[in-house]
C-alpha atoms as a PDB file:
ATOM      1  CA  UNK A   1      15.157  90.564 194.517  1.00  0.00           C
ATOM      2  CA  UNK A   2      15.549  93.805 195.966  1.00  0.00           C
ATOM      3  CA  UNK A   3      18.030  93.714 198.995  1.00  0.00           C
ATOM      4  CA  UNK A   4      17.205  96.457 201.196  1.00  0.00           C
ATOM      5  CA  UNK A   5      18.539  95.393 204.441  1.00  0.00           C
ATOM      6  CA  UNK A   6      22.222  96.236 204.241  1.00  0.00           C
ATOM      7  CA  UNK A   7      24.529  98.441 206.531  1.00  0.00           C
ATOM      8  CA  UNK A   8      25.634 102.039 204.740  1.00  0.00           C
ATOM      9  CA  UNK A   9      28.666 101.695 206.953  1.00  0.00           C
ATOM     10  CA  UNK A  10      29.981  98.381 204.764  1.00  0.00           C
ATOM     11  CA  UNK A  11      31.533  99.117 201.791  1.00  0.00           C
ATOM     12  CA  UNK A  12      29.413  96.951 200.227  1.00  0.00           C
ATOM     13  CA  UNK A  13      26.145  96.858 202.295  1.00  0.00           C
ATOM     14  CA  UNK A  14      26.349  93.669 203.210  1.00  0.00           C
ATOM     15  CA  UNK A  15      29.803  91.451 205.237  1.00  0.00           C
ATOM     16  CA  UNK A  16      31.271  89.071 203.037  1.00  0.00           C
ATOM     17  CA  UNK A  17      29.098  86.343 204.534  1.00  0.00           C
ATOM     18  CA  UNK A  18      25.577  88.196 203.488  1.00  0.00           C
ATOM     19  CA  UNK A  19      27.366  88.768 199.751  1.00  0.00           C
ATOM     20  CA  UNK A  20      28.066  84.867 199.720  1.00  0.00           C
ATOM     21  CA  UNK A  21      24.910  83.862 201.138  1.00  0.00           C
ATOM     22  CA  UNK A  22      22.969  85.764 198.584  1.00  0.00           C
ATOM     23  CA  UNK A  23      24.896  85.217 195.697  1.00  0.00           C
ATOM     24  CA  UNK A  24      23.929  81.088 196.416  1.00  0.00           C
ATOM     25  CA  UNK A  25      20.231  81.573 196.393  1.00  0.00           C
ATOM     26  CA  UNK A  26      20.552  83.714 192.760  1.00  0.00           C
ATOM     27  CA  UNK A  27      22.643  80.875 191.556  1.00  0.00           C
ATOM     28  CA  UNK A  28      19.968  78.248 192.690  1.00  0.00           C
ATOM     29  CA  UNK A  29      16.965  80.381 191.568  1.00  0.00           C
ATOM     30  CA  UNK A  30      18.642  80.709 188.379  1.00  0.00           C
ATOM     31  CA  UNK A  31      18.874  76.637 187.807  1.00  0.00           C
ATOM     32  CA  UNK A  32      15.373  76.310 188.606  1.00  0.00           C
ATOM     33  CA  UNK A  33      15.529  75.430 192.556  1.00  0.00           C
ATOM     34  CA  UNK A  34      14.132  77.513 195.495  1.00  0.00           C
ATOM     35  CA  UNK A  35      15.577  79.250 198.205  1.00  0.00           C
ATOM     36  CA  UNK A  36      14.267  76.876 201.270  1.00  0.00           C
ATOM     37  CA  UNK A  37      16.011  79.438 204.164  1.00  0.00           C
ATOM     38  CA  UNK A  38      13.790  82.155 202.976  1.00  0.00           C
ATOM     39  CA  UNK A  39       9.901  82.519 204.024  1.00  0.00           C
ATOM     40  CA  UNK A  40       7.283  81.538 200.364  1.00  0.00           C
ATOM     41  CA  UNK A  41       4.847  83.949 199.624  1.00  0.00           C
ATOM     42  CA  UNK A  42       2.411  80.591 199.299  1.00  0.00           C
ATOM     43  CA  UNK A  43       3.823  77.654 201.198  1.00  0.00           C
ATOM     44  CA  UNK A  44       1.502  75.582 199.497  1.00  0.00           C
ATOM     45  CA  UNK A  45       2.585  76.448 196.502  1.00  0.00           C
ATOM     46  CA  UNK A  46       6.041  75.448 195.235  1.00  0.00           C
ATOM     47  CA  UNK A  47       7.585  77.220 192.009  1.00  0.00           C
ATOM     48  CA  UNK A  48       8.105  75.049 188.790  1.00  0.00           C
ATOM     49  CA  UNK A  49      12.183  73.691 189.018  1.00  0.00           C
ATOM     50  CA  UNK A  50      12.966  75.430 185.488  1.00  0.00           C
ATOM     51  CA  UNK A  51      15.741  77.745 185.030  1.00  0.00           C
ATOM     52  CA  UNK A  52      15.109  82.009 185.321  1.00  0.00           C
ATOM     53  CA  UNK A  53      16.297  84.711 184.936  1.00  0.00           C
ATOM     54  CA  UNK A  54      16.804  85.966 188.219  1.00  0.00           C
ATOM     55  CA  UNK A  55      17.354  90.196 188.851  1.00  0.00           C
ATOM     56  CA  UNK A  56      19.056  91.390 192.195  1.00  0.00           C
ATOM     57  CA  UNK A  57      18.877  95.260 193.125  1.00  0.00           C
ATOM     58  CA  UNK A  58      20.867  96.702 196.157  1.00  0.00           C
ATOM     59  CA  UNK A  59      18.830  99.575 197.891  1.00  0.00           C
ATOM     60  CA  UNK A  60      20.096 101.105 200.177  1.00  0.00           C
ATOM     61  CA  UNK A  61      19.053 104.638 202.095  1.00  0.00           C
ATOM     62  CA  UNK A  62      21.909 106.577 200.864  1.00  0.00           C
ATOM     63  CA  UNK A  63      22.697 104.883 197.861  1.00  0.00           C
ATOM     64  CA  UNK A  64      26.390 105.209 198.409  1.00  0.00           C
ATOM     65  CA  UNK A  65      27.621 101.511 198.688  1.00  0.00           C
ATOM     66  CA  UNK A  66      24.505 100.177 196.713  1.00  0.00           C
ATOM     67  CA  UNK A  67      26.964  99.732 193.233  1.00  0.00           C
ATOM     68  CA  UNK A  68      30.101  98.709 195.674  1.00  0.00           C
ATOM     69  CA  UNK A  69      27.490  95.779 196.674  1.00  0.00           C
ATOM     70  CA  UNK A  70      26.429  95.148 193.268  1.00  0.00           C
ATOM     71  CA  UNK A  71      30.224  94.588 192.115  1.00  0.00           C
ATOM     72  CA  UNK A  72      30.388  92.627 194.738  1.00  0.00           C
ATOM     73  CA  UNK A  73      27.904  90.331 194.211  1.00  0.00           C
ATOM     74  CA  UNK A  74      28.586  90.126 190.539  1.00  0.00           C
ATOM     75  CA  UNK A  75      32.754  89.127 191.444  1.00  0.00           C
ATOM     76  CA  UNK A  76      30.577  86.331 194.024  1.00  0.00           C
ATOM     77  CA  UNK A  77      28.645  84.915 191.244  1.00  0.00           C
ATOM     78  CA  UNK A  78      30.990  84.879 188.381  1.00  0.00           C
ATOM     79  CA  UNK A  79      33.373  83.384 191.080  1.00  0.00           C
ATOM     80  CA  UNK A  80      31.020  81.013 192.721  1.00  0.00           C
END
């Protein structure tokens, strides 16, 4: 997942909310399940429910609160 869409003027590119929110869909595309809030590549098709490894990558313009979002996430999941 490469989340691109995050604000350079949060310390961690995304509110709280967006870091929580994202955090859940790793953690349920990691158990096998699917995302069902965010737009399939191929409706038709729906993934196999078996657990994956599952990569997230902030990107951000600037690149200065990219890693402050990527601790952040990390504290989410280990937390979550």
């Amino acid at each position: 997942v490469r989340l691109q869409h995050g604000d350079d003027n949060i310390a961690t590119c995304y509110d709280a909310a967006g870091i929580v929110e994202w955090a859940a869909r790793a953690k349920k595309w990691a158990s096998g399940g699917a995302a069902e809030d965010l737009q399939f590549a191929d409706p038709s098709h729906k993934p196999d429910m078996i657990p994956r490894d599952v990569f997230v990558f902030f990107i951000r313009q600037g690149k200065a609160r990219a890693p402050h979002g990527a601790m952040a996430f990390m504290e989410q999941v280990a937390t979550a």
